[in-house]
Protein backbone atom coordinates (compact mmCIF):
# COMPACT_ATOMS: atom_id res chain seq x y z
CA UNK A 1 57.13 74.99 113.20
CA UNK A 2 60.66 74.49 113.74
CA UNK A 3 63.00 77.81 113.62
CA UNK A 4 65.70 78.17 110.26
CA UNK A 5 68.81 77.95 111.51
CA UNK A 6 70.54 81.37 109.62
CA UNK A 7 74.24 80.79 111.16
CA UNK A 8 76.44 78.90 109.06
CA UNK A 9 77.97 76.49 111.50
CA UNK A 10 81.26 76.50 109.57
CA UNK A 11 82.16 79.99 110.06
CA UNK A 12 79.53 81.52 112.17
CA UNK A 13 78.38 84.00 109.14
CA UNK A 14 74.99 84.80 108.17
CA UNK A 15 73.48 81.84 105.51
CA UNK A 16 71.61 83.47 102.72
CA UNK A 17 71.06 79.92 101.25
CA UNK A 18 68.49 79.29 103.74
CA UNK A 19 66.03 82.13 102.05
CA UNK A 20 67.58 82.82 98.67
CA UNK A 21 65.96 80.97 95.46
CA UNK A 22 68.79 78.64 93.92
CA UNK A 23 68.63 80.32 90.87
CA UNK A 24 70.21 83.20 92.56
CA UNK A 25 72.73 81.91 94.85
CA UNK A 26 75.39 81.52 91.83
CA UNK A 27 74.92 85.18 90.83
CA UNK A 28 75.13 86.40 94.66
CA UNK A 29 78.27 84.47 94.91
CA UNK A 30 79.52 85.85 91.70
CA UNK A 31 78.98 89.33 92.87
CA UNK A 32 80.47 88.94 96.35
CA UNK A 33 83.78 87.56 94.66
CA UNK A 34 83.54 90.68 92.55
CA UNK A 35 83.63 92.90 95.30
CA UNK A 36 86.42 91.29 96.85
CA UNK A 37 88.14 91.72 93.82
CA UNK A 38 87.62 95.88 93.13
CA UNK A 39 88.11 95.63 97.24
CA UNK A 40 91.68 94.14 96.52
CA UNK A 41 92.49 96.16 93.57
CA UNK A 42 92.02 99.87 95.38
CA UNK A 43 93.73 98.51 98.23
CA UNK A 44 96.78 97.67 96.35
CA UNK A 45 96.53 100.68 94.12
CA UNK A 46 97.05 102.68 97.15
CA UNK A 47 100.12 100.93 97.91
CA UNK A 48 101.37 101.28 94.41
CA UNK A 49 103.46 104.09 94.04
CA UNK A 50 103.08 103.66 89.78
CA UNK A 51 99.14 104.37 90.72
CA UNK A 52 98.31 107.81 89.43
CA UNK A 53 97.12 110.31 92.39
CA UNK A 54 93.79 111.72 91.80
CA UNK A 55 93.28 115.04 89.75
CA UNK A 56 93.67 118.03 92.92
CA UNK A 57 92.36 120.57 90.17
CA UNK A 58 88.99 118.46 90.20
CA UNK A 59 88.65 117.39 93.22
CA UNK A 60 89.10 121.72 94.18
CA UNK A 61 86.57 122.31 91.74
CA UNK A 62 83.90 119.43 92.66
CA UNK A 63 84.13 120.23 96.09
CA UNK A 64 84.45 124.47 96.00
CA UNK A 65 81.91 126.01 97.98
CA UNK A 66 79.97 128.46 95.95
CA UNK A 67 80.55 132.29 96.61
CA UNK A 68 76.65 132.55 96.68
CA UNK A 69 73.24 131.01 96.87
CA UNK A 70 69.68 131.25 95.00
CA UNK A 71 67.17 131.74 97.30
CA UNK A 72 64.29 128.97 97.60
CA UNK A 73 60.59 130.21 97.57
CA UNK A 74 60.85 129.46 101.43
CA UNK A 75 63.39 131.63 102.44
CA UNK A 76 61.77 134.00 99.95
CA UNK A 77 58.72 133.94 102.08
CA UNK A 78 60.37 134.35 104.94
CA UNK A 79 62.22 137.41 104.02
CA UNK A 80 59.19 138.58 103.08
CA UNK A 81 57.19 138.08 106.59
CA UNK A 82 60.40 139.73 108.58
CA UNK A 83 59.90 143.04 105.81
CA UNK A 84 56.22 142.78 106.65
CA UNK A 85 56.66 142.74 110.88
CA UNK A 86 59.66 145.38 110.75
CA UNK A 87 57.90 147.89 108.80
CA UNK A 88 56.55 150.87 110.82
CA UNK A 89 53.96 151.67 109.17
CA UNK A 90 52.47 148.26 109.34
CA UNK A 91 52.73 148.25 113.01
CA UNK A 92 49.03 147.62 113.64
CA UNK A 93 47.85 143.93 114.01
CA UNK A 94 44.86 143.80 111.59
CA UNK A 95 47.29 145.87 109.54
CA UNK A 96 50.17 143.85 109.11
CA UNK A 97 47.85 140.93 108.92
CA UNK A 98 46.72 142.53 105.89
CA UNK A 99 49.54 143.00 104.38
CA UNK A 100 51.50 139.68 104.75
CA UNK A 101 48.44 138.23 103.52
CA UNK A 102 48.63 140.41 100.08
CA UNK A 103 52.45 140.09 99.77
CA UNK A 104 51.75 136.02 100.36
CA UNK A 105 49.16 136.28 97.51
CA UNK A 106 51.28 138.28 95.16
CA UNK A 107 54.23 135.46 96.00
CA UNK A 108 52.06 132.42 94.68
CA UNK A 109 50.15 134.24 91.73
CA UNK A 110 54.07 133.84 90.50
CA UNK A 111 54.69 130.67 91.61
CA UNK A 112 51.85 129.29 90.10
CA UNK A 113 52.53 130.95 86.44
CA UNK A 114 56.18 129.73 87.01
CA UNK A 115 55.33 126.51 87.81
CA UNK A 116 53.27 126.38 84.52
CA UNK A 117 56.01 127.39 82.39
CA UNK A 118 58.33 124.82 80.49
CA UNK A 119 61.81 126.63 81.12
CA UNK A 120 63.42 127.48 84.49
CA UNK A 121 61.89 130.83 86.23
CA UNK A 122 59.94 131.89 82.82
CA UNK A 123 59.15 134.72 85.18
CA UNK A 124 61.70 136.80 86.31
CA UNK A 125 62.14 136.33 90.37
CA UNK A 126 62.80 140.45 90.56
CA UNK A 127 59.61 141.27 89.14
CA UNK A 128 57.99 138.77 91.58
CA UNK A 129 59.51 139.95 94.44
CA UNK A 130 58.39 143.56 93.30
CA UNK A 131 55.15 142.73 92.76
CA UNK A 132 54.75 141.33 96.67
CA UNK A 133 56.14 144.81 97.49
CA UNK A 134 53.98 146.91 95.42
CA UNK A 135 51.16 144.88 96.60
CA UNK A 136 51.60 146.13 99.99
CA UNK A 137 53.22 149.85 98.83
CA UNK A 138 51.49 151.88 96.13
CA UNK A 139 54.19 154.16 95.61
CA UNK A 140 56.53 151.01 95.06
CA UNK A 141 53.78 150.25 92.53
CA UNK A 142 54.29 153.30 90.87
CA UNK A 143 58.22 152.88 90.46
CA UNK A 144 58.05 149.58 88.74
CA UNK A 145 55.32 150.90 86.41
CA UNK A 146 57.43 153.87 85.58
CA UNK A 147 60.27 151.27 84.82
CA UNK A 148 58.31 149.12 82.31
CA UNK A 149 58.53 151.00 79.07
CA UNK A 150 61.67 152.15 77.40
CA UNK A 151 63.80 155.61 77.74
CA UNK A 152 62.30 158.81 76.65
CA UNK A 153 64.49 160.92 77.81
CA UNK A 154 68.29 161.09 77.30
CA UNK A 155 68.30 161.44 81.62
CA UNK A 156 68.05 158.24 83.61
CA UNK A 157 65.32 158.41 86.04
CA UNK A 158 65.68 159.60 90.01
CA UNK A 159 64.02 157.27 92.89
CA UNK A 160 66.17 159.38 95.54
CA UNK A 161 62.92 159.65 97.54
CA UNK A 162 62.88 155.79 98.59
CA UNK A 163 67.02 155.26 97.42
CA UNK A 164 68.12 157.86 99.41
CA UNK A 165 66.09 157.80 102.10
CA UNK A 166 67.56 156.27 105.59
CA UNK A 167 64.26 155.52 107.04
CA UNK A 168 63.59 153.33 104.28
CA UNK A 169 63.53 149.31 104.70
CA UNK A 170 66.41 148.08 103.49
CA UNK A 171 64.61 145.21 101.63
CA UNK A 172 62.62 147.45 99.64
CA UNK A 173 65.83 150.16 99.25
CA UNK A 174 67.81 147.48 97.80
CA UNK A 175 65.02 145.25 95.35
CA UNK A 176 64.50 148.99 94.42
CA UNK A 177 68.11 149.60 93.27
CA UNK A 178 68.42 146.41 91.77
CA UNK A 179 65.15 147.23 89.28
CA UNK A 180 66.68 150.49 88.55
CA UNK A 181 69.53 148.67 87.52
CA UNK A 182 68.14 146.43 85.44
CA UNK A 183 66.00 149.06 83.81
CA UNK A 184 69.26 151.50 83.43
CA UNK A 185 70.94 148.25 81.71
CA UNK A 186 68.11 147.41 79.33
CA UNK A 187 68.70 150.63 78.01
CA UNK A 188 71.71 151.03 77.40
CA UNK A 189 72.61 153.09 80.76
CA UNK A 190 75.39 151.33 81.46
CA UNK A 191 77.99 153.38 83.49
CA UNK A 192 74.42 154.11 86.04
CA UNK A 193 73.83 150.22 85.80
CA UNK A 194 77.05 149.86 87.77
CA UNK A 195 76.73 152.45 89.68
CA UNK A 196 73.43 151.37 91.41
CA UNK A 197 74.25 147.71 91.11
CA UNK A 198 77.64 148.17 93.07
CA UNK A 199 75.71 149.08 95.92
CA UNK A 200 73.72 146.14 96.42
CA UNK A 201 74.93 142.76 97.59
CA UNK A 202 74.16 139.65 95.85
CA UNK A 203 73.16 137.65 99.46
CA UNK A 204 71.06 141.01 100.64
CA UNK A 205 68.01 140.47 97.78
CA UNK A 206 66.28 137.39 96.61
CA UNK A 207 66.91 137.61 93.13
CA UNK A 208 70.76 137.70 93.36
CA UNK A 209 70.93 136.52 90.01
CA UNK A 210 69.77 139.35 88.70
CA UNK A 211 72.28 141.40 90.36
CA UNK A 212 75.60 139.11 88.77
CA UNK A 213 73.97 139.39 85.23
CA UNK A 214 73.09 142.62 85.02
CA UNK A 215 76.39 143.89 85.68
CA UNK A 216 78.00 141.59 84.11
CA UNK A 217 76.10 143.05 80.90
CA UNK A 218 77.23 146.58 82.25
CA UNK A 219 80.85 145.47 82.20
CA UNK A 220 80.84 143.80 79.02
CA UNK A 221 79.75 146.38 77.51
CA UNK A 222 82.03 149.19 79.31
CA UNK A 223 84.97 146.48 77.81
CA UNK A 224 85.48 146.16 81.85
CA UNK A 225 87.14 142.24 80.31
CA UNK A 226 88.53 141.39 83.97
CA UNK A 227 85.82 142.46 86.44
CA UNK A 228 83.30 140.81 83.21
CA UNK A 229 84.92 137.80 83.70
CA UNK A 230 84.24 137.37 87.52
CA UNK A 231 81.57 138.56 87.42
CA UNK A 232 80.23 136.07 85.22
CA UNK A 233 81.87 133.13 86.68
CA UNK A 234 80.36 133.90 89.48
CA UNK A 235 77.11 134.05 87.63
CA UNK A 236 77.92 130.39 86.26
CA UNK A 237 78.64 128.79 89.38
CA UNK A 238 74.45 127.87 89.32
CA UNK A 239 74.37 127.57 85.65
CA UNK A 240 72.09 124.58 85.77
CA UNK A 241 69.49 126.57 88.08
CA UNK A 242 69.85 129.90 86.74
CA UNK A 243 67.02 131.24 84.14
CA UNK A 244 67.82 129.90 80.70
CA UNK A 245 68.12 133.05 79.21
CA UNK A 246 71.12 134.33 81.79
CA UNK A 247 72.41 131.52 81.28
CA UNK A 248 72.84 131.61 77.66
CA UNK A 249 73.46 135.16 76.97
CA UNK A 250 76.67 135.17 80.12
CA UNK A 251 78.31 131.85 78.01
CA UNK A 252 78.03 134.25 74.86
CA UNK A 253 79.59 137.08 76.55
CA UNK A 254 82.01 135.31 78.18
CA UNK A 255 82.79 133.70 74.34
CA UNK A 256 82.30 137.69 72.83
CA UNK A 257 85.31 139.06 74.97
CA UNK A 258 87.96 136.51 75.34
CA UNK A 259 89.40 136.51 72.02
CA UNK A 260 89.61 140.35 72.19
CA UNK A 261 93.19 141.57 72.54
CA UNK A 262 94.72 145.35 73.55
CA UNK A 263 95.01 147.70 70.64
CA UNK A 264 93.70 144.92 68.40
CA UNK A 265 90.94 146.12 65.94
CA UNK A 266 88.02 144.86 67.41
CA UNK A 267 88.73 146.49 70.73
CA UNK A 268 88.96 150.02 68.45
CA UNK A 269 85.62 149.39 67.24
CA UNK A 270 84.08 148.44 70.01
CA UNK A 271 85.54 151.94 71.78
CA UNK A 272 83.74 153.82 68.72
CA UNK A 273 80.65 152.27 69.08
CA UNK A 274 80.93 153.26 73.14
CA UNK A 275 81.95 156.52 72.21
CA UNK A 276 78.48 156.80 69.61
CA UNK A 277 76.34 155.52 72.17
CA UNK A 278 77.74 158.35 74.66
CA UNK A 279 77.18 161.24 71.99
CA UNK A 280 73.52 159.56 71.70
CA UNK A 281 72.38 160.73 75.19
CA UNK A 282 74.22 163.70 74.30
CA UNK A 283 77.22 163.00 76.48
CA UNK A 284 80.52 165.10 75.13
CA UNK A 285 82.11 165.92 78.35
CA UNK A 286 86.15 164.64 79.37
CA UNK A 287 85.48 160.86 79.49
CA UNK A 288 84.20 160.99 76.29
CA UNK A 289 86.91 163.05 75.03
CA UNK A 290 89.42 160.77 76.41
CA UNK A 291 87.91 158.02 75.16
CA UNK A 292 88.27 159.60 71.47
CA UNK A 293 91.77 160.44 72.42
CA UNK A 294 92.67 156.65 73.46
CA UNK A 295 90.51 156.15 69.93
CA UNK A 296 93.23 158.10 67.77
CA UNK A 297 96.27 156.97 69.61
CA UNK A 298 95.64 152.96 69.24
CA UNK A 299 94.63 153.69 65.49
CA UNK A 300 97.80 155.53 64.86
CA UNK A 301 99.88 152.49 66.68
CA UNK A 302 97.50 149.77 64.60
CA UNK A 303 98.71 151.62 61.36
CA UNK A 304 101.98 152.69 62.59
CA UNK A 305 102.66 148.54 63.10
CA UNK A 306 101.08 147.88 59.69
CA UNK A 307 103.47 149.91 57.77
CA UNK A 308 106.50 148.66 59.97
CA UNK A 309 105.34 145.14 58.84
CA UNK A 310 104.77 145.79 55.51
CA UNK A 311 108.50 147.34 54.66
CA UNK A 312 109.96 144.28 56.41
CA UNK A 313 108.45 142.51 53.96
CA UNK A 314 109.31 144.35 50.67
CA UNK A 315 112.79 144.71 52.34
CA UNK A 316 112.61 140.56 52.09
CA UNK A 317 111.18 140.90 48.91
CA UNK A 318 113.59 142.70 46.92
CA UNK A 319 116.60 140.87 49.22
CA UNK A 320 115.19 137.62 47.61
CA UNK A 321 115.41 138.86 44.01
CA UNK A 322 118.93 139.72 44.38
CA UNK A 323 119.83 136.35 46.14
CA UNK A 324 121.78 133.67 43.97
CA UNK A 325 119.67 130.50 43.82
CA UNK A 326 121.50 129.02 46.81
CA UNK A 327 120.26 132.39 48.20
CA UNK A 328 123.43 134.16 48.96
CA UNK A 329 123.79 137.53 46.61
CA UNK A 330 126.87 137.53 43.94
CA UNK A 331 129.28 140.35 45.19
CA UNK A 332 129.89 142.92 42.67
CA UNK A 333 133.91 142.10 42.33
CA UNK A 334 134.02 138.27 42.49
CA UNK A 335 133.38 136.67 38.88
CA UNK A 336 131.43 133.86 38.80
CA UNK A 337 132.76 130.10 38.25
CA UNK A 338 129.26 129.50 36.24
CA UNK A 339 130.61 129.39 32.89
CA UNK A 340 128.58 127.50 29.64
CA UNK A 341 130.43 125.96 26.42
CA UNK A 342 129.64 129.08 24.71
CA UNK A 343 127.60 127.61 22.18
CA UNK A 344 124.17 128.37 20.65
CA UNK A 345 121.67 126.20 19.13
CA UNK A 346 120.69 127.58 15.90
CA UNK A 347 117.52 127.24 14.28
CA UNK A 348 116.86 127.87 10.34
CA UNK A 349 113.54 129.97 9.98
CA UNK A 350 111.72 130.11 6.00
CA UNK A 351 111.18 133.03 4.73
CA UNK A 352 107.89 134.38 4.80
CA UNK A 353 107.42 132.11 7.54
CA UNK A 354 104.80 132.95 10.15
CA UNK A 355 104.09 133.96 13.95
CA UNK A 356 105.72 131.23 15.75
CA UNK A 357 105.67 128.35 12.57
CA UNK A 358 101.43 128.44 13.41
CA UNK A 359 98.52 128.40 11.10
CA UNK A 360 95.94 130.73 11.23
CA UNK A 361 93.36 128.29 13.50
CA UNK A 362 96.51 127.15 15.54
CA UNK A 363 97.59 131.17 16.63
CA UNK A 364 94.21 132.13 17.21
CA UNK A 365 93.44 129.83 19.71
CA UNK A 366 96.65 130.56 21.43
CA UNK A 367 96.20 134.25 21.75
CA UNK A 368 92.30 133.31 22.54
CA UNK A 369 93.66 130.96 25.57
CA UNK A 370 96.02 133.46 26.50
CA UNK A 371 93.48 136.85 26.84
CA UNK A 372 90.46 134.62 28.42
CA UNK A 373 90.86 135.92 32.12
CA UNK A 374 92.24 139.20 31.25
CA UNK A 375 90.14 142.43 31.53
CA UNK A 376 88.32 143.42 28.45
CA UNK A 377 90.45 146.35 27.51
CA UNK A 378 93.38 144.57 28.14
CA UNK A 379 92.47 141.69 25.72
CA UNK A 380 91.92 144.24 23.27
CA UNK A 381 94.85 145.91 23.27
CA UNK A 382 96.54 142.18 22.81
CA UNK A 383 94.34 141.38 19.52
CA UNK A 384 95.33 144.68 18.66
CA UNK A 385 98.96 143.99 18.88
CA UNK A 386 99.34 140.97 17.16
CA UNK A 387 96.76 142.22 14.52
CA UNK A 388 99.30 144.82 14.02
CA UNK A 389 102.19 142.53 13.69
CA UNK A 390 100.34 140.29 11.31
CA UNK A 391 99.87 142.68 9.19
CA UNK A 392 103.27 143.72 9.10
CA UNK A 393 104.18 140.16 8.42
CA UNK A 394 101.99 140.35 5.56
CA UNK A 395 103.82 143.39 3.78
């Protein structure tokens, strides 16, 4: 068989004639001139000083490095395994072996049921993560069952045994802290929330999203607007990967607290309902007082403005009334060059003559249109009137 020639003898380029169907050789040609042509064009856009340079605030934003990262069920797993081999008291070969295997198991039984689900991490990563711990630690076990009902007590619970305690792993220290905080936030603990979620970093747990929105709920709730608002942008930089529902509920807050303004009456309101949820857990001490303080003196302001406002505008109100119609007030000692003919157009009325030259039918739909959106003893006391005078007429 004799070998295809593939060079173009012309110009020494590669021949796609020799294996393309002729069908296609028009639109391949048509296509390479195309090229050329965008090829041209961005060359010569460059060039062009008319040509608009490209947006800097979006090519920041598209290629900003986030401030944080989710953690994949890999390095999940690996976390886990260094927890596992650090521990002292799973030292012991068959031991530890033990335990990675039951903090392994506890990882997939998630996995699987998340996995299953229709919406991103149906299952909430913390209480995975928590589960693989109390797998391997009964007392951790304990904790998280202690945490799984509501308040019953007006006291926040104490974990200073395993919080406090140096010796502790600082894996399970800090997962710890982080379910206290979402506990304390759930119900309605919010100063604690922050208080135990400011200790724990983002990058030091594997559900770090758990740590951004639960103190972002703290804040918004505290009316903490600016450290809310980072917080939550931070939150959104992995709003497409984030569980749905953190997702959703951060856009709302971050929608709740923009429009609300200093002294404005929402803000007020939203103090009072702070201060009622203090005096709830029985809470009465100076905060709370100064927060009823800061209460009374924005209300005074908010009325003190409203009062201000409202005499500027009867002060415009009764300036208008006394204005000339080209608006500027008559002084008291300049006569006025409006003068009439001093005539009057007389009109002869009959004797005996009626209310307004009407019959009967005609004046009693006029008074009847005239009393129709009036109150009902104020129409009365017009049919009264004019009964009056029509008898008088009558005498």
């Amino acid at each position: 068989m004799k070998k295809m020639n593939r060079t173009n003898p012309v110009n020494n380029s590669f021949d796609i004639s020799a294996r393309m169907p002729a069908g296609l050789q028009s639109l391949a040609i048509a296509c390479f001139v195309l090229a050329l042509t965008l090829t041209a064009t961005s060359v010569f856009a460059q060039d062009d000083p008319a040509t608009e340079a490209p947006d800097t605030a979006t090519v920041d934003q598209l290629g900003a490095e986030k401030t944080w990262q989710l953690k994949t069920d890999a390095q999940s797993l690996d976390a886990i395994e260094v927890w596992v081999n650090e521990s002292p008291a799973l030292q012991k070969g068959k031991l530890r072996k033990n335990a990675l295997r039951k903090a392994t198991q506890a990882f997939n039984d998630f996995a699987i049921e998340d996995a299953a689900a229709e919406s991103r991490y149906a299952t909430d990563r913390l209480d995975q993560i928590i589960a693989v711990v109390g797998s391997v630690r009964p007392d951790i076990a304990k904790i998280a069952d202690q945490l799984s009902g509501q308040r019953r007590s007006v006291l926040p619970p104490n974990f200073s045994h395993v919080l406090d305690n140096q010796d502790e792993h600082v894996f399970v220290r800090d997962h710890v802290r982080l379910l206290l905080g979402r506990w304390l936030a759930q119900n309605e603990f919010y100063d604690e929330t922050l208080e135990q979620l400011n200790l724990v970093e983002p990058e030091s747990v594997l559900s770090p999203e758990s740590v951004l929105f639960y103190r972002a709920l703290a804040e918004h709730q505290l009316l903490r607007q600016a450290e809310c608002k980072t917080t939550i942008e931070a939150l959104l930089e992995h709003e497409t990967e984030l569980p749905v529902r953190f997702a959703v509920v951060a856009k709302m807050m971050q929608a709740d607290l923009s429009p609300v303004k200093e002294g404005s009456l929402d803000e007020i309101s939203r103090m009072m309902k702070d201060i009622y949820r203090r005096t709830q857990f029985q809470r009465s001490g100076t905060l709370v007082l100064k927060q009823e303080a800061d209460v009374i003196d924005k209300l005074d302001k908010l009325i003190d403005d409203l009062e201000k406002k409202q005499q500027q505008q009867q002060a415009a109100s009764q300036q208008g009334e006394g204005s000339q119609p080209g608006g500027k007030p008559m002084q008291e000692s300049q006569q006025s060059s409006d003068k009439g003919d001093g005539k009057v157009t007389t009109k002869d009325l009959a004797d005996g003559g009626q209310w307004g030259d009407m019959n009967p039918a005609e004046r009693s739909a006029a008074m009847a249109e005239m009393v129709k959106d009036m109150p009902p003893h104020y129409r009365g006391a017009i049919e009264k009137y004019f009964r009056r005078l029509a008898q008088e007429d009558n005498q």
